[in-house]
C-alpha atoms as a PDB file:
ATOM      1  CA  UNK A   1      -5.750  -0.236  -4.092  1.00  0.00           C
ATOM      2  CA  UNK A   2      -6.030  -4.146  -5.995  1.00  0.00           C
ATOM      3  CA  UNK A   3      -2.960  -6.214  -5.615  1.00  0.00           C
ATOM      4  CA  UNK A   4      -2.020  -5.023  -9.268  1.00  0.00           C
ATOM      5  CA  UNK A   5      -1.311  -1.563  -8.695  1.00  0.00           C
ATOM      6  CA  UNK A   6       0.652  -1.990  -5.505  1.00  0.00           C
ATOM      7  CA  UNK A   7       3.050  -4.805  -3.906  1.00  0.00           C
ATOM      8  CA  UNK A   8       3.445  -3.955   0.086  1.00  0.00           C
ATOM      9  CA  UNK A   9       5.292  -7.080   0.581  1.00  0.00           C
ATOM     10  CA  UNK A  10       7.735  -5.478  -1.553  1.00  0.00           C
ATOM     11  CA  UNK A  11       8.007  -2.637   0.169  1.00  0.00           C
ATOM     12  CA  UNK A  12       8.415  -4.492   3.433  1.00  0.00           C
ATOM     13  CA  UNK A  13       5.124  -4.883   5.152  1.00  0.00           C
ATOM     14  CA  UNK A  14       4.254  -7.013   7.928  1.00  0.00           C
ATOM     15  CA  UNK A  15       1.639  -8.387   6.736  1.00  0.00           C
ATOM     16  CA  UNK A  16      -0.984  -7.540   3.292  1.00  0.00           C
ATOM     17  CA  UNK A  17      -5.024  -8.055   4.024  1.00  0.00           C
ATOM     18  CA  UNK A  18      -6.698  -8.228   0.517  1.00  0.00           C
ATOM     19  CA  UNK A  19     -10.136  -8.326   0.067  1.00  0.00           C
ATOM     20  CA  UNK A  20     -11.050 -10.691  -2.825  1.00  0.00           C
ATOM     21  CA  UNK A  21     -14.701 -10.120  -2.981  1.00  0.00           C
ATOM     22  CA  UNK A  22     -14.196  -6.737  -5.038  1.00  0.00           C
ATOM     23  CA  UNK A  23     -11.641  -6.211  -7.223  1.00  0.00           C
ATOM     24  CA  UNK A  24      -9.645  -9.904  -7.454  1.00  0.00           C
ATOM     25  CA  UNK A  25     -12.667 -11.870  -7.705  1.00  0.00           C
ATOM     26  CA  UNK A  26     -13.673  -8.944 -10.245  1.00  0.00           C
ATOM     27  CA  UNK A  27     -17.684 -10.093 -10.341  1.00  0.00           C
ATOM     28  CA  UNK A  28     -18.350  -9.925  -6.790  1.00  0.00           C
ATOM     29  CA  UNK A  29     -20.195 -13.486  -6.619  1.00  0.00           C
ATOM     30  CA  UNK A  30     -18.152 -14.578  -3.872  1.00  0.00           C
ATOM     31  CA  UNK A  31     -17.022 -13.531  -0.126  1.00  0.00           C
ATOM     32  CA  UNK A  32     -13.593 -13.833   0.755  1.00  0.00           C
ATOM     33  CA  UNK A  33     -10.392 -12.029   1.610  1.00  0.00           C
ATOM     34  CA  UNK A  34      -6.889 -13.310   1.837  1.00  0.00           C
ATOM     35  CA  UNK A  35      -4.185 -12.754   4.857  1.00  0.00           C
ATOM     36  CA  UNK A  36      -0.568 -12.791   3.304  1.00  0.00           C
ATOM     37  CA  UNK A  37       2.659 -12.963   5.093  1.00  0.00           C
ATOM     38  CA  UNK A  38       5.504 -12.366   3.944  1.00  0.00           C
ATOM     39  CA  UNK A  39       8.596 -15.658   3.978  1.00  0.00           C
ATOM     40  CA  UNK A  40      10.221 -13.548   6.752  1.00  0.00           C
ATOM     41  CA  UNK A  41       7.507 -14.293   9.276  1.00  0.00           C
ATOM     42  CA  UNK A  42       7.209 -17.867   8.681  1.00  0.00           C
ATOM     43  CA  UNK A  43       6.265 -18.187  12.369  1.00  0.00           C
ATOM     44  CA  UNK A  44       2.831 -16.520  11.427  1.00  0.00           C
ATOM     45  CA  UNK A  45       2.427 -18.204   8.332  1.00  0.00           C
ATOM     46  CA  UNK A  46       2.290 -21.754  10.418  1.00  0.00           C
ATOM     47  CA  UNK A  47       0.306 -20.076  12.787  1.00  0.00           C
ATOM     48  CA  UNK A  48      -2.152 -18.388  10.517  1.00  0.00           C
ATOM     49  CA  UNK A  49      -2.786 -21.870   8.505  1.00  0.00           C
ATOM     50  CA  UNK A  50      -3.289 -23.798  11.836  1.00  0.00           C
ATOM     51  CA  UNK A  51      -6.006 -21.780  12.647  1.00  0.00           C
ATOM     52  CA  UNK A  52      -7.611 -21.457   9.536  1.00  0.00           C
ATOM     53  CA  UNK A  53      -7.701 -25.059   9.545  1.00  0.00           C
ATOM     54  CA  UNK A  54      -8.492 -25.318  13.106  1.00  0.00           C
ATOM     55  CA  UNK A  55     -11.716 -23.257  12.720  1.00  0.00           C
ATOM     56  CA  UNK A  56     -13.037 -24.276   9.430  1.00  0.00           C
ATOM     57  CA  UNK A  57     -12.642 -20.666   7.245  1.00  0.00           C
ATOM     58  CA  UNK A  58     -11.325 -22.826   3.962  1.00  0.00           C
ATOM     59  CA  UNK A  59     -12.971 -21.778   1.191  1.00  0.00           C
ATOM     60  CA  UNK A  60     -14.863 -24.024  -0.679  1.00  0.00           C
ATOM     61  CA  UNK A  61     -13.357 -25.788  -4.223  1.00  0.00           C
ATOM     62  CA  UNK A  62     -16.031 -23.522  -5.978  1.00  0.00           C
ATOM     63  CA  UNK A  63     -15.021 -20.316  -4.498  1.00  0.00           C
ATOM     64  CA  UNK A  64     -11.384 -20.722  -5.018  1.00  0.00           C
ATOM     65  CA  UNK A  65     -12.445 -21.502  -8.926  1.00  0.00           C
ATOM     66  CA  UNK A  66     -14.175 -18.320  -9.099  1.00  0.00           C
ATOM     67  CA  UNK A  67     -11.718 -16.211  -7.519  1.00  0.00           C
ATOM     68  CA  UNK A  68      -9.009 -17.327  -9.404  1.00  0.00           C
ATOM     69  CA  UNK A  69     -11.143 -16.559 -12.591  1.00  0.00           C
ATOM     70  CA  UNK A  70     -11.284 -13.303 -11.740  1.00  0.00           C
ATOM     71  CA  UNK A  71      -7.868 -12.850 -11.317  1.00  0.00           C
ATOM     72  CA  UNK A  72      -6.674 -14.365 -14.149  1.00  0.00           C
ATOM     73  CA  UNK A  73      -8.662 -10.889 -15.851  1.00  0.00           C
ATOM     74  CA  UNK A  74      -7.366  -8.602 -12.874  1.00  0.00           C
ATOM     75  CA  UNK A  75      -4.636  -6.655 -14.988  1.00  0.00           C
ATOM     76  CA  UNK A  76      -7.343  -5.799 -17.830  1.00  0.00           C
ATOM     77  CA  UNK A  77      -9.635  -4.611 -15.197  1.00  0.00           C
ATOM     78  CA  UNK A  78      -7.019  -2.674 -13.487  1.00  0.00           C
ATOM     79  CA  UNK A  79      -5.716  -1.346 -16.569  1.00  0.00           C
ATOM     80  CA  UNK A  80      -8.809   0.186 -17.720  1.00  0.00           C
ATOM     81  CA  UNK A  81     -10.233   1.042 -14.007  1.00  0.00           C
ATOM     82  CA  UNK A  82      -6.982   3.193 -13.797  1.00  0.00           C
ATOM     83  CA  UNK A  83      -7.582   4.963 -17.152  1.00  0.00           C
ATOM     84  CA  UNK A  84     -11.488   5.824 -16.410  1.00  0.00           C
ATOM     85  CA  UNK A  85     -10.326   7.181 -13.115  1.00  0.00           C
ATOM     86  CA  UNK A  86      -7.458   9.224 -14.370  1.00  0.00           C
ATOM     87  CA  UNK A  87     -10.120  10.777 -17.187  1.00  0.00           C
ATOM     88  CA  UNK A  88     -12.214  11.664 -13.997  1.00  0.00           C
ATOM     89  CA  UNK A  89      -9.815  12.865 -12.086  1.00  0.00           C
ATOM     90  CA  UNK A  90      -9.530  15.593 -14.966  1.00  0.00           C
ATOM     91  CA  UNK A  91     -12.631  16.558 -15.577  1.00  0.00           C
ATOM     92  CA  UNK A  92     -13.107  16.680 -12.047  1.00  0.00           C
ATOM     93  CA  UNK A  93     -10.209  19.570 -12.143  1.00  0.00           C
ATOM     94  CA  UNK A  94     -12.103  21.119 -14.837  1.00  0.00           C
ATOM     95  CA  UNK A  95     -15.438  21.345 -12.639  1.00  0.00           C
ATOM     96  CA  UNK A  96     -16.200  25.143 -11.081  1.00  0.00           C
ATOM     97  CA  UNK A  97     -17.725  22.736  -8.107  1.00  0.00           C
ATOM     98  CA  UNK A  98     -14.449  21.291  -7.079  1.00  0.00           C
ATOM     99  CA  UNK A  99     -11.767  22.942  -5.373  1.00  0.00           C
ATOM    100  CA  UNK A 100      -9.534  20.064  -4.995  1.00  0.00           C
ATOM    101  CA  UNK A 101      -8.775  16.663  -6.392  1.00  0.00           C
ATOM    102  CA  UNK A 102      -7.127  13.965  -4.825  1.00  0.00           C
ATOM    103  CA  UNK A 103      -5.316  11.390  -7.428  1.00  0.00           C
ATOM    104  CA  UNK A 104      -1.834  11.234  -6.099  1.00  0.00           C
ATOM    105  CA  UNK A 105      -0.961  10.043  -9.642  1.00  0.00           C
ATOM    106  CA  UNK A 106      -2.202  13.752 -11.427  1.00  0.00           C
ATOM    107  CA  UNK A 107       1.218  15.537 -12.315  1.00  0.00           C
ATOM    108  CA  UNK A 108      -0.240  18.456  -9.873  1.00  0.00           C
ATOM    109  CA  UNK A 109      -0.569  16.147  -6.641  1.00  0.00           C
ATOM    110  CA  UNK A 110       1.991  16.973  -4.155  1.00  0.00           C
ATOM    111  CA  UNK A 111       2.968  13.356  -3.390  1.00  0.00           C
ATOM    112  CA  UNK A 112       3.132  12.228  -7.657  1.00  0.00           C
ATOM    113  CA  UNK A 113       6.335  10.459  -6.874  1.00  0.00           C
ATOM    114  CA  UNK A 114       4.907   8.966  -4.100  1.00  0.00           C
ATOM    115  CA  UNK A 115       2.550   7.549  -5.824  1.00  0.00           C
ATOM    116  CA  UNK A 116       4.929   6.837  -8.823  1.00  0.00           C
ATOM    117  CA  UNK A 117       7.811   5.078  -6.448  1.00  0.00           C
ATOM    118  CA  UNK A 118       5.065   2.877  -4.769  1.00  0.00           C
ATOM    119  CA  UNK A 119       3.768   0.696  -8.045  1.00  0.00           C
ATOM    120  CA  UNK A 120       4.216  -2.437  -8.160  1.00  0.00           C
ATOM    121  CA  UNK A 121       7.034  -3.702 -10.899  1.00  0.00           C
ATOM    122  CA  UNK A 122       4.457  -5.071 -12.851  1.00  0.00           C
ATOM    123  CA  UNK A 123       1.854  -1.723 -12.788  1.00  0.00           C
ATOM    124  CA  UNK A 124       5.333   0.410 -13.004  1.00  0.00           C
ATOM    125  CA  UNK A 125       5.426  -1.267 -16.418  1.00  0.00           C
ATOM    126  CA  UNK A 126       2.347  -0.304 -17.634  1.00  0.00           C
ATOM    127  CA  UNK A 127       2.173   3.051 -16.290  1.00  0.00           C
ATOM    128  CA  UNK A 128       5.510   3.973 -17.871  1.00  0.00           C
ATOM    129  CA  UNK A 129       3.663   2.825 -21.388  1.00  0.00           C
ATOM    130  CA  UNK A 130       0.564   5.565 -20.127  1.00  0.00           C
ATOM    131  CA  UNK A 131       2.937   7.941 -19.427  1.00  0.00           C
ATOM    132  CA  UNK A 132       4.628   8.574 -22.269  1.00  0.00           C
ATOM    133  CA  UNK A 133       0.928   8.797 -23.933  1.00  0.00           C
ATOM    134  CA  UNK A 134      -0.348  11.954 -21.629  1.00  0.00           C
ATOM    135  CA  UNK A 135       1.910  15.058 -22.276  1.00  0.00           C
ATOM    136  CA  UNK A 136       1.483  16.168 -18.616  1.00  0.00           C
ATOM    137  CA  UNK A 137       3.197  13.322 -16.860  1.00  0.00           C
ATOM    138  CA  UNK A 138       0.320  11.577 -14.974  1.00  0.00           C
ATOM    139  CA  UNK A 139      -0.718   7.768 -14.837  1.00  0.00           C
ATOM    140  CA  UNK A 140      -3.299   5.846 -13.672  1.00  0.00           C
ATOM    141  CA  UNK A 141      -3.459   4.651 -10.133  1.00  0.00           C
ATOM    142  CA  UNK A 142      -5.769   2.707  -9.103  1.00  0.00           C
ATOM    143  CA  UNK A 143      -9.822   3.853  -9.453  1.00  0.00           C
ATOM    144  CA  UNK A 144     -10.879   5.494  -6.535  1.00  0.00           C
ATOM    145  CA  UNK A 145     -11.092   9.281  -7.208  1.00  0.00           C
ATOM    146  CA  UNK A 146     -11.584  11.912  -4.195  1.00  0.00           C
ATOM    147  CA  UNK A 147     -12.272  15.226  -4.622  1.00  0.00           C
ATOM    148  CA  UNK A 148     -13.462  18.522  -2.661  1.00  0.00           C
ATOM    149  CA  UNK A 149     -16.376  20.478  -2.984  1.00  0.00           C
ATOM    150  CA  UNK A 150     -15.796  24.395  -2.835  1.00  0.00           C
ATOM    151  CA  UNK A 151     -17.321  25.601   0.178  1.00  0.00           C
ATOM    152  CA  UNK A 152     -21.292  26.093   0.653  1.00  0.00           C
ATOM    153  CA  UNK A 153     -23.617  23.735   1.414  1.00  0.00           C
ATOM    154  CA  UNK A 154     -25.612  24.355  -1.989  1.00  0.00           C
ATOM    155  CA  UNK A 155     -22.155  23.242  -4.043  1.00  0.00           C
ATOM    156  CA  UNK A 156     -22.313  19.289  -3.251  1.00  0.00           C
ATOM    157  CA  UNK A 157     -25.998  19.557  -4.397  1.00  0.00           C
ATOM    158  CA  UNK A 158     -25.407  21.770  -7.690  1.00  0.00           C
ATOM    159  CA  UNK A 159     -22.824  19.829  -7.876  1.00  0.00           C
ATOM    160  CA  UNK A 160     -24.654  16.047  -8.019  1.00  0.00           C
ATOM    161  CA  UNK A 161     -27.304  17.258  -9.996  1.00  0.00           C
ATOM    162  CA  UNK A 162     -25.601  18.253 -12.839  1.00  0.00           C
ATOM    163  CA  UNK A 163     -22.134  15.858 -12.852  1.00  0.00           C
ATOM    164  CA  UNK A 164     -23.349  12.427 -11.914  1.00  0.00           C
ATOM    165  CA  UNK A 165     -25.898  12.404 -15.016  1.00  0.00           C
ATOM    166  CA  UNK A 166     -23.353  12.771 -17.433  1.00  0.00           C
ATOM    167  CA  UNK A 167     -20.964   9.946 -15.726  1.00  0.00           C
ATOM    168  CA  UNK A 168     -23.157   6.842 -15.929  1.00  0.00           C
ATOM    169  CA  UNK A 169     -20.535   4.078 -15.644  1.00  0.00           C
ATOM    170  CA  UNK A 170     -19.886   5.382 -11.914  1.00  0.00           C
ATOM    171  CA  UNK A 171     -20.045   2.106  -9.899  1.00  0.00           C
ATOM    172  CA  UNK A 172     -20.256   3.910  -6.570  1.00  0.00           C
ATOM    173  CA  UNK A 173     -20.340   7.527  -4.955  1.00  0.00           C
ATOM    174  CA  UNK A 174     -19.314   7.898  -1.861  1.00  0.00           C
ATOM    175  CA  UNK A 175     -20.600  11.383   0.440  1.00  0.00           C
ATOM    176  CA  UNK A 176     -17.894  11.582   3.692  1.00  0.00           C
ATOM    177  CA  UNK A 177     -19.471  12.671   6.887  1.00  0.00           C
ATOM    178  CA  UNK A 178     -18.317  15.975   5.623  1.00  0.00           C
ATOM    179  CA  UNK A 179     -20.402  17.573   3.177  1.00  0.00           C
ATOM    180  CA  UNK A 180     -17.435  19.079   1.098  1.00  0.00           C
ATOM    181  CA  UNK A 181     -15.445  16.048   0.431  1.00  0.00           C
ATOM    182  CA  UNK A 182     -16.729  13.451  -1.758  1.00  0.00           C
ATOM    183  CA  UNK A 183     -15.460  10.479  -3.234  1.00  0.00           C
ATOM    184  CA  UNK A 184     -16.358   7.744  -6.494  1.00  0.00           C
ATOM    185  CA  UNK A 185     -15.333   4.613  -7.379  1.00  0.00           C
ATOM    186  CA  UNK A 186     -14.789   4.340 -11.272  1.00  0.00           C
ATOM    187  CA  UNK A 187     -15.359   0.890 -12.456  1.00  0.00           C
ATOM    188  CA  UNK A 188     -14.630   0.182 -16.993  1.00  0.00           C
END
C-alpha cells in the first residue's frame, strides 16, 4: 500500500515505515525508505534524527532529487495502478482457475468498508469519482491483487500457462509457499 492510498498517521499509528525505492521513487533508480513519526512522539523524532545523523544514513542531494521526482507523479501512478488492478481483480473472478480473490475493495469482499473507511482523504476523493463510474460499487485500492487457486496441484499450472500470456503488463507474480494461493503486482 503507497502513501497515496492510505494515511496511518491518520488513523493513529505509532509510527509509518515507507519504502521509497518502489512505488514513491516510482523508477526504482534509487534505495531508500523513510521512518515517519507522528508530532505526538516528538521524543522519537529527536531521537530518530540524532541517529541518523550520528551514523551517516543521509541520503545524498541526488537521491533526495530523484525521489522527490517520483513523487511529484505518485498520484498518476497510483491512480492508474489502482484501476489495472481492479480490472484484474475481475477477470480474475471470471477465471474457472480461481476460487477466490482477494481485493478488499471488490463490492463482494467481506471487509469492502474496511477497505473503503481506511483511504486516505486524498485517495477517498478519487475513489468516490471511480465509484460512481462502476455500477457494482467497487474502487481501486492499491495494485497488489491476491487470489486462490481451486484445489489440485495441476490448477496453478493450467492456470499460468494460459492467464499470464494474455496479461503482459504484469510487473511481478508472486507463487506463496502454498501452491494454491498466488499473488501479482499490477504496475500501468
Amino acid at each position: 500500500m503507497s502513501p497515496f492510498y492510505s494515511s496511518p498517521l491518520l488513523q493513529d499509528a505509532d509510527v509509518v515505515l515507507h519504502s521509497l525505492t518502489k512505488y514513491v521513487n516510482g523508477h526504482s533508480d534509487v534505495a531508500m525508505g523513510a521512518v515517519i513519526p507522528p508530532a505526538r512522539h516528538a521524543a522519537l523524532r529527536e531521537r530518530l534524527a540524532f541517529h541518523q545523523n550520528a551514523i551517516g544514513a543521509v541520503p545524498s542531494a541526488y537521491d533526495t532529487w530523484m525521489v522527490q521526482r517520483g513523487a511529484k507523479t505518485l498520484h498518476l501512478l497510483m491512480k492508474e495502478h489502482g484501476r489495472n488492478a481492479l480490472l484484474v481483480a475481475r477477470a480474475l473472478e471470471n477465471s474457472p482457475y480461481v476460487g477466490e480473490v482477494v481485493y478488499p475493495s471488490r463490492a463482494s469482499h467481506p471487509r469492502h468498508e474496511l477497505a473503503r473507511q481506511s483511504l486516505s482523504p486524498h485517495a477517498a476523493c478519487f475513489v468516490q469519482a471511480e465509484t460512481e463510474q462502476n455500477s457494482d460499487g467497487s474502487f481501486p485500492y492499491g495494485g497488489m491483487d491476491s487470489f486462490r487457486i481451486r484445489v489440485g496441484l495441476e490448477e496453478p499450472q493450467r492456470f499460468l500457462a494460459e492467464t499470464v500470456p494474455v496479461l503482459p503488463d504484469l510487473d511481478e507474480f508472486v507463487i506463496a509457499d502454498r501452491p494454491e494461493l498466488l499473488g501479482l503486482a499490477v504496475r500501468l
